[in-house]
Protein backbone atom coordinates (compact mmCIF):
# COMPACT_ATOMS: atom_id res chain seq x y z
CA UNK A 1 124.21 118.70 101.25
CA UNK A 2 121.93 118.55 104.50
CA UNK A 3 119.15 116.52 103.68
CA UNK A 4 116.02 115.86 106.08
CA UNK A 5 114.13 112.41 104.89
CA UNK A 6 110.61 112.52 106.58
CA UNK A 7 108.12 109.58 106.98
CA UNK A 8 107.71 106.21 107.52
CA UNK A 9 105.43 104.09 109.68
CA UNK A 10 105.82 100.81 107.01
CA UNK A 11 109.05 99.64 105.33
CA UNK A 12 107.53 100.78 101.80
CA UNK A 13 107.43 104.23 102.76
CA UNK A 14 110.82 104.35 104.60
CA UNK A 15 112.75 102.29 102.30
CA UNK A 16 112.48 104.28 99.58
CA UNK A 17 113.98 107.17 101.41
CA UNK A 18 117.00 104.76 102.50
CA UNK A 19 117.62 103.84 99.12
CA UNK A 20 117.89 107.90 98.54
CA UNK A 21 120.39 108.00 101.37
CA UNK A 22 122.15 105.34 100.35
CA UNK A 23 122.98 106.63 96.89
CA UNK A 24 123.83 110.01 98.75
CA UNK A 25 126.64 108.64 100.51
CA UNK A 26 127.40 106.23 97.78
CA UNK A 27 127.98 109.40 95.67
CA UNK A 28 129.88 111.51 98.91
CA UNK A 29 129.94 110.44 102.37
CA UNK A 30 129.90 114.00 103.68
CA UNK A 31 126.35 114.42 103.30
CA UNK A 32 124.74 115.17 106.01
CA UNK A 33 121.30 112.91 106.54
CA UNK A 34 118.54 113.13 108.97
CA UNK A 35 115.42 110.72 109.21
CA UNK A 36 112.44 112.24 110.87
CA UNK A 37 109.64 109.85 112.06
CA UNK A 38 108.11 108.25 115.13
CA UNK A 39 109.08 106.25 117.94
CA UNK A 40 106.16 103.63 116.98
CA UNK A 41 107.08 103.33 112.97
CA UNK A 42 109.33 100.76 111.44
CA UNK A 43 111.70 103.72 111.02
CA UNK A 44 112.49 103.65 114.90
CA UNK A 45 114.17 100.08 114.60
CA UNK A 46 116.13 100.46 111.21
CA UNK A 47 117.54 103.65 110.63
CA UNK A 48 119.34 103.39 113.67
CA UNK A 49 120.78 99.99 112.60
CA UNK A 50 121.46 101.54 109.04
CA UNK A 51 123.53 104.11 110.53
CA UNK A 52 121.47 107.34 109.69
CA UNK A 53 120.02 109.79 112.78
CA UNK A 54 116.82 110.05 113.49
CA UNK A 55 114.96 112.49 114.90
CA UNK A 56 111.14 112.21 116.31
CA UNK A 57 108.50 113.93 116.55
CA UNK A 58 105.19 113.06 118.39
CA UNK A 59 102.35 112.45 115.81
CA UNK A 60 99.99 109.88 114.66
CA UNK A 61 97.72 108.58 112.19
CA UNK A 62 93.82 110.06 111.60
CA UNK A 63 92.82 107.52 108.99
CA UNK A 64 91.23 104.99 109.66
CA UNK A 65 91.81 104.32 113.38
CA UNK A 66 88.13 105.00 115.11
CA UNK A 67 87.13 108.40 117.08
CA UNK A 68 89.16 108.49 119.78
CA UNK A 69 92.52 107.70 117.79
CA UNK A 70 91.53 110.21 115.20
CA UNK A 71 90.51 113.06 118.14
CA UNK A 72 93.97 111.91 119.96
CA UNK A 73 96.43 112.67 116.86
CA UNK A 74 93.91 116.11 116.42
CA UNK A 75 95.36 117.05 120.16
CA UNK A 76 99.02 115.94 118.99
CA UNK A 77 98.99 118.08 115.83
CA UNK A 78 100.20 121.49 116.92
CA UNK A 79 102.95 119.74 118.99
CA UNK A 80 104.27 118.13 115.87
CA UNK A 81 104.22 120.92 113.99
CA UNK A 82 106.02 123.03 116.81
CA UNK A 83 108.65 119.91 116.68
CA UNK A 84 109.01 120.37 112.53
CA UNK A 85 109.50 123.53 113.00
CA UNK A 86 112.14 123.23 115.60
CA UNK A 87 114.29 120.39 113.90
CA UNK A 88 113.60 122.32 110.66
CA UNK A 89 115.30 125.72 111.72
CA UNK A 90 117.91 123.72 113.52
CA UNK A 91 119.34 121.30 110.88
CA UNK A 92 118.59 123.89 107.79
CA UNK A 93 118.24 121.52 105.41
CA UNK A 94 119.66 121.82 101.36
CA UNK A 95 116.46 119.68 100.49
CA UNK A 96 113.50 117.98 102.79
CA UNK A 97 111.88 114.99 101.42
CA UNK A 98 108.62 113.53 102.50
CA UNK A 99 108.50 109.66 101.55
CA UNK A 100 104.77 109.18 102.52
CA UNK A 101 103.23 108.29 105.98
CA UNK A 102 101.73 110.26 108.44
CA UNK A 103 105.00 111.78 109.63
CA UNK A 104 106.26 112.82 106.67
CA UNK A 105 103.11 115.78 106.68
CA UNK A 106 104.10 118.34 109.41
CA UNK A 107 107.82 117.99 108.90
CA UNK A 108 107.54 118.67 105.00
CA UNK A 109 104.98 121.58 105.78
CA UNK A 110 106.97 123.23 107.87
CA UNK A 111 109.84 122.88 105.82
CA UNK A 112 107.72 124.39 102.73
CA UNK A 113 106.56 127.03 104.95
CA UNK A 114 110.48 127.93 105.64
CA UNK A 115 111.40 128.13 102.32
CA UNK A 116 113.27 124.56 101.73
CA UNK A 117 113.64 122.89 98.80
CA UNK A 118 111.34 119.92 99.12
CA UNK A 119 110.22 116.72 97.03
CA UNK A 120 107.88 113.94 98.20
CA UNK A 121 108.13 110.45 96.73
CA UNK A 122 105.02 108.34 95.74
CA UNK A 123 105.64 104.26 95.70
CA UNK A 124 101.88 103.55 95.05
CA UNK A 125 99.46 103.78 92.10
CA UNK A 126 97.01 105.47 94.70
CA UNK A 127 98.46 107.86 96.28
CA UNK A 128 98.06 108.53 100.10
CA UNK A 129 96.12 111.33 101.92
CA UNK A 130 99.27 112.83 103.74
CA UNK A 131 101.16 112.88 99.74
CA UNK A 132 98.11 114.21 98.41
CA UNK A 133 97.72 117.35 100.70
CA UNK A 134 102.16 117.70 100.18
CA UNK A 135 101.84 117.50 96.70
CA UNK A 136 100.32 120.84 96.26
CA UNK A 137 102.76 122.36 98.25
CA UNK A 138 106.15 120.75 97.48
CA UNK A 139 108.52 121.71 93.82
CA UNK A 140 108.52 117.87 92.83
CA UNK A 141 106.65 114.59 93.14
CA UNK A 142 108.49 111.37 92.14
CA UNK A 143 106.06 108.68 91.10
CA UNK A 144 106.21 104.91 90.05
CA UNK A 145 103.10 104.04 88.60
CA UNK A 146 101.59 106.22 85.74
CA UNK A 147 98.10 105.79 87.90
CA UNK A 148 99.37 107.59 90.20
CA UNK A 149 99.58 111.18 88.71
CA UNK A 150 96.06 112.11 88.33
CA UNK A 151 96.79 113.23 91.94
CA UNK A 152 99.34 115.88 91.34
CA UNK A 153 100.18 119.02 89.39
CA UNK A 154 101.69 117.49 86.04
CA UNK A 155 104.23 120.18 86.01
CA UNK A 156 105.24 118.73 89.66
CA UNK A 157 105.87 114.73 88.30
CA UNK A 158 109.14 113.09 87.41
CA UNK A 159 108.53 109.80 86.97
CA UNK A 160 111.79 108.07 87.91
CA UNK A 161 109.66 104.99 89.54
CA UNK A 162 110.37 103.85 93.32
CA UNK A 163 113.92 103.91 94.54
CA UNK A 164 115.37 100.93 95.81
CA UNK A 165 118.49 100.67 97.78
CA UNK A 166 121.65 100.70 95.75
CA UNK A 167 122.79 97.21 97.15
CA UNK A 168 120.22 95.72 95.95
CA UNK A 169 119.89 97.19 92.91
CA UNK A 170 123.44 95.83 92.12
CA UNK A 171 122.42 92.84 92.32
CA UNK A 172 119.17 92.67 91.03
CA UNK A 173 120.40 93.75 87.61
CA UNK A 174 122.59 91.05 87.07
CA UNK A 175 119.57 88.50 87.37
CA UNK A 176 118.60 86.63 84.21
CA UNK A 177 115.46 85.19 83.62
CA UNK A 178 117.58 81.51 82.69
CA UNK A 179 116.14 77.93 84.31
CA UNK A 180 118.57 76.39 86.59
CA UNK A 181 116.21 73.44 86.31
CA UNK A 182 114.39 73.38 83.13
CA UNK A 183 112.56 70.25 83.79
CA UNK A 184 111.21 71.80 87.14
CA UNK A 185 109.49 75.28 88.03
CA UNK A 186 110.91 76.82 90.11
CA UNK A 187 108.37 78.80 92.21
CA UNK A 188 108.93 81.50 95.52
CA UNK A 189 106.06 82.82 97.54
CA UNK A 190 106.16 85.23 99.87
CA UNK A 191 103.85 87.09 102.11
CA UNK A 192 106.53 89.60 103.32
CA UNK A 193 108.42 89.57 106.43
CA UNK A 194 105.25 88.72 108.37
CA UNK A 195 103.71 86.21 106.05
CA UNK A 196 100.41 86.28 104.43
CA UNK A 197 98.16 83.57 106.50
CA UNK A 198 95.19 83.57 104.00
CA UNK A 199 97.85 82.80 101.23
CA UNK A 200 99.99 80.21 103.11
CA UNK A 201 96.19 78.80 103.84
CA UNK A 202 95.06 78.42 100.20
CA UNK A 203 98.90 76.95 99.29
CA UNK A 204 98.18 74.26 101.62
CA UNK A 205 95.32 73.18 100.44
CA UNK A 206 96.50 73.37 96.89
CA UNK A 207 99.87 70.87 97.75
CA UNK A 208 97.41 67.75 97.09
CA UNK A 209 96.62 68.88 93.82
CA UNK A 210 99.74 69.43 92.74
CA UNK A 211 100.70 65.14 93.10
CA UNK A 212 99.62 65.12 89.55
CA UNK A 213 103.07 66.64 88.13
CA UNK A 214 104.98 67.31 91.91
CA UNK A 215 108.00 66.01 90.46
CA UNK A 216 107.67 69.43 87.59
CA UNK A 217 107.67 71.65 90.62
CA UNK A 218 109.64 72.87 93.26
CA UNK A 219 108.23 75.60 95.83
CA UNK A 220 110.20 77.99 98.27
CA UNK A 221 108.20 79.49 100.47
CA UNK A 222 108.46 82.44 103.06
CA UNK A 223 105.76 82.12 105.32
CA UNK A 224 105.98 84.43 108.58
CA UNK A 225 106.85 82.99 112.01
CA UNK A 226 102.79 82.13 112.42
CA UNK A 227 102.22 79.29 109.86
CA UNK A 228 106.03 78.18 109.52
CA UNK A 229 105.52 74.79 111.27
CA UNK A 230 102.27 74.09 109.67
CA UNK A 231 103.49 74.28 106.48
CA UNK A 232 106.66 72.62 106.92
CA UNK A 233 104.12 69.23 108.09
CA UNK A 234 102.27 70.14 105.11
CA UNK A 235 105.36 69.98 102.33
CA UNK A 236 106.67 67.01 104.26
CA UNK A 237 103.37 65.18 104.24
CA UNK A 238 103.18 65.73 100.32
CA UNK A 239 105.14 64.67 97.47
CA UNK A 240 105.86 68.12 96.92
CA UNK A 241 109.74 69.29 96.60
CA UNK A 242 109.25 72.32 99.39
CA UNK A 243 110.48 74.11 101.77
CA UNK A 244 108.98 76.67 104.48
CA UNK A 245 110.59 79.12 106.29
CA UNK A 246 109.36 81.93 108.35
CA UNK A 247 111.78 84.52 106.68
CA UNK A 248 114.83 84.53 103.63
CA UNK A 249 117.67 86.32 104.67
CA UNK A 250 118.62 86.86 101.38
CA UNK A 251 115.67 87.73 99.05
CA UNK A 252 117.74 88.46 96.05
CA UNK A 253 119.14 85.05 95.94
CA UNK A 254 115.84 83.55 96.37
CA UNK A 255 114.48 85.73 93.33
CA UNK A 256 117.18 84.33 91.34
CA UNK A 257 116.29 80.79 91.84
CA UNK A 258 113.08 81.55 91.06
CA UNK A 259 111.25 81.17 87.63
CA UNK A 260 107.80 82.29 89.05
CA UNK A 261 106.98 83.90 92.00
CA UNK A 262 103.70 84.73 94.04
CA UNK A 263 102.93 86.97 96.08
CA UNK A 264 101.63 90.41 97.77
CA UNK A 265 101.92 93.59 95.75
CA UNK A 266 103.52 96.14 98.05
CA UNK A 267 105.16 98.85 95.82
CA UNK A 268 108.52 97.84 96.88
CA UNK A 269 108.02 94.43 96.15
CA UNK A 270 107.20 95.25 92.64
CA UNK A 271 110.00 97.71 91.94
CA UNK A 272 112.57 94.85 93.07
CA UNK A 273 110.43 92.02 91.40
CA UNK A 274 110.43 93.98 88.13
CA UNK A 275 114.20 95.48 88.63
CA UNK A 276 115.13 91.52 88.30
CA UNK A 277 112.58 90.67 85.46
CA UNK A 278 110.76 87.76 87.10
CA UNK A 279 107.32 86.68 86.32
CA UNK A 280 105.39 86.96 89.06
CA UNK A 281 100.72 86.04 90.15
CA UNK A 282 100.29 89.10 92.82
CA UNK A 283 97.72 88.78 95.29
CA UNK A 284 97.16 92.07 96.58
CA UNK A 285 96.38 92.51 100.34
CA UNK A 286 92.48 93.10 100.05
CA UNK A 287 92.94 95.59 103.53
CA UNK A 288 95.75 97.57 101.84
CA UNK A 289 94.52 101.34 102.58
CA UNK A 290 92.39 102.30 99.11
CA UNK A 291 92.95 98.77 97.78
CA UNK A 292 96.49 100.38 96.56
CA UNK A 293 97.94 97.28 95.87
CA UNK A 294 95.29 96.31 93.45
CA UNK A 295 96.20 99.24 91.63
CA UNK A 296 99.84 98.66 91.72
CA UNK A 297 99.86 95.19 90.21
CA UNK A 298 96.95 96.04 87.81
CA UNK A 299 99.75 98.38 85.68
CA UNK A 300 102.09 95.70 85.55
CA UNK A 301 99.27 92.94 84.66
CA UNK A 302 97.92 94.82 81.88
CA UNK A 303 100.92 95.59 80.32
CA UNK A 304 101.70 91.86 80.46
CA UNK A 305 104.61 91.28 82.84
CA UNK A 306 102.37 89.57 85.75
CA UNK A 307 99.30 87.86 87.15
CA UNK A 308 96.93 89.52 89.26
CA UNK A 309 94.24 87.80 91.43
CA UNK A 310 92.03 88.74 93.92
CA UNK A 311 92.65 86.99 97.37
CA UNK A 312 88.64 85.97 97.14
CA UNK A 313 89.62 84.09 93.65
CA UNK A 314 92.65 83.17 94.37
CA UNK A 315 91.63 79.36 95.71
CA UNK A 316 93.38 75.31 95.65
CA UNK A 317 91.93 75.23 92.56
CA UNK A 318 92.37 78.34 91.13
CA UNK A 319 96.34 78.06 92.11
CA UNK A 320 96.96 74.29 90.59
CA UNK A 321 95.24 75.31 87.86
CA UNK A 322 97.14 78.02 87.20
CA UNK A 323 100.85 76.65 88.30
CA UNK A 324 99.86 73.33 85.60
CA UNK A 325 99.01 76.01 83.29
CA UNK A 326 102.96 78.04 83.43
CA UNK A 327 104.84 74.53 83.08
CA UNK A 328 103.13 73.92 80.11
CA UNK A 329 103.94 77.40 78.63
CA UNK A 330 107.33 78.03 79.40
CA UNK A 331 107.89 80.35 76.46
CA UNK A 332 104.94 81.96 78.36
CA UNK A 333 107.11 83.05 81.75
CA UNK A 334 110.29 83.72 79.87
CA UNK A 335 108.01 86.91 77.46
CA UNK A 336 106.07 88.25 81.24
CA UNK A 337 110.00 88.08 82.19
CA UNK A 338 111.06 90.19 79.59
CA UNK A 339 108.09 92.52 80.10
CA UNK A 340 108.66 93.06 83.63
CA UNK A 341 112.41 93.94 83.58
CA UNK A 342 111.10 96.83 81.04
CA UNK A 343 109.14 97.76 84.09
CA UNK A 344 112.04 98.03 86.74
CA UNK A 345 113.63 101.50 87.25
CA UNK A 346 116.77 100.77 88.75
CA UNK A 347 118.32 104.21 88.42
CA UNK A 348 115.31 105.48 90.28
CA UNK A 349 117.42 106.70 93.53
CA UNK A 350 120.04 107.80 91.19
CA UNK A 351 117.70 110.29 89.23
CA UNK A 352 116.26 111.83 92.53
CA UNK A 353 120.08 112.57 93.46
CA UNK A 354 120.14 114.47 90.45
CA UNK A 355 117.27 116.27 90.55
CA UNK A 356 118.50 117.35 93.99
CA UNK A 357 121.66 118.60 92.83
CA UNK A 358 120.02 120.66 90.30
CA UNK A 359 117.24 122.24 93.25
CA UNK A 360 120.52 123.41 95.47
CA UNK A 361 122.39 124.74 92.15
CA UNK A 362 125.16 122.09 93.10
């Protein structure tokens, strides 16, 4: 097949659409594959180190980004769309998908408008305004989170969850929720690959009231280049088994050690978090466009395979409180484990594949 992948702008659009890819060639390596973003998205620095083209096209966001941005990508508009329509006709794709992000919207209408088969994938709960205006023009919508389809055509939804790249799904399978340590807790936190200052802030100021049982604990913690040596003063000064770095090269293997983990609530974080069945407290990012990641932990709280708290409630007290609260309850983490593997859909990338197959009669 010839397969267009549009979108990007943050890693939990565009990864979803490499995971896609990935399966593609995992399946046949003559695919053909073409990214389509900008030169200012996230897309711009990996797909060329995964390997894939890309192609660009000159458009930005109108959300959110004050009057002159918003009159600015107005004026850039039509040339996008006469750039879709261009790398449309001259690639003639078997299927165009749009994986969310403002760059995914001209491409995928213009390939709509010329008759391609096209899908759009949605990681969140809420979905976004550029998926929301696709979805009533595209044959399929591929959702996660149950929340999410109130936004779409039910006719349109498959609900194969977010795909995740095939490596690490692999891997993330074979994780069992077993303690390496069961005399200590084991606990990650992450803010992402930047960090998440207002989190590595309240962790902080929570190590002194942890002395009370530091020995029961043990705390890896990812913390962005920003607050790494700050922290690493502030484990050192404590009694607190810990150690802060500003990024884990390999997250898997940190997710295995780990018999709780906090952290943000990106969609892609939660697909791989509940992929390997680990516990995990989200703080969602309370910036995140529509409070989406609010809505994407709240599914996976409710049904009982995670914590959510608000950033505003989640204090030094709140967190020893809470941390005091799992070691006593171990039986407690190993049932939210259990729940949240039931959550993962690791043959998520798989299923699209599929359902591609069966749009080109292949």
């Amino acid at each position: 097949m010839k397969v267009l992948i549009a979108g990007g702008g943050t890693g939990g659009h565009l990864f979803s659409g490499v995971a896609v890819a990935k399966e593609l060639l995992k399946e046949n390596d003559k695919h053909e594959i073409t990214f389509v973003g900008t030169n200012k998205g996230i897309e711009a620095r990996v797909i060329p180190q995964e390997g894939f083209k890309l192609r660009l096209i000159t458009v930005a966001g109108l959300k959110r980004v004050g009057l002159f941005k918003t009159l600015l990508g107005l004026i850039k508009l039509p040339l996008a769309a006469l750039q879709s329509f261009w790398i449309v006709l001259s690639s003639w794709p078997d299927v165009a998908i749009g994986v969310g992000g403002y760059a995914s919207g001209p491409l995928m209408l213009a390939a709509w408008f010329l008759r391609r088969p096209c899908i759009i994938i949605e990681q969140n709960s809420y979905a976004g305004v550029t998926n929301k205006i696709l979805g009533k023009f595209v044959k399929y919508v591929i959702t996660h989170f149950s929340a999410s389809q109130r936004f779409f055509a039910a006719e349109k939804i498959r609900q194969f969850g977010n795909p995740v790249r095939p490596e690490i799904v692999e891997r993330a399978r074979k994780i069992e929720y077993t303690r390496s340590e069961p005399e200590r807790l084991n606990i990650l936190i992450t803010g992402g690959s930047q960090g998440a200052h207002a989190v590595n802030e309240t962790v902080k100021q929570a190590l002194p009231l942890f002395e009370d049982f530091a020995e029961k604990i043990k705390i890896r913690h990812q913390c962005g280049v920003a607050d790494e040596s700050g922290l690493q003063k502030a484990y050192q000064d404590s009694k607190i088994e810990g150690q802060a770095t500003a990024f884990i090269d390999d997250m898997l293997s940190a997710y295995d050690e780990a018999d709780l983990i906090i952290c943000r609530a990106g969609a892609s974080t939660i697909a791989e978090i509940s992929i390997a069945g680990k516990p995990a407290l989200f703080i969602p990012l309370p910036t995140a466009a529509d409070d989406h990641q609010t809505m994407n932990a709240k599914e996976l709280a409710e049904a009982k395979g995670a914590w959510l708290v608000k950033q505003s409630d989640f204090t030094p007290q709140y967190l020893a409180d809470f941390v005091k609260e799992r070691i006593a309850n171990p039986a407690e983490l190993e049932a939210f484990a259990k729940l949240s593997k039931t959550f993962g859909r690791p043959d998520a990338a798989k299923d699209v594949v599929n359902l591609m197959h069966e749009m080109c009669g292949k």
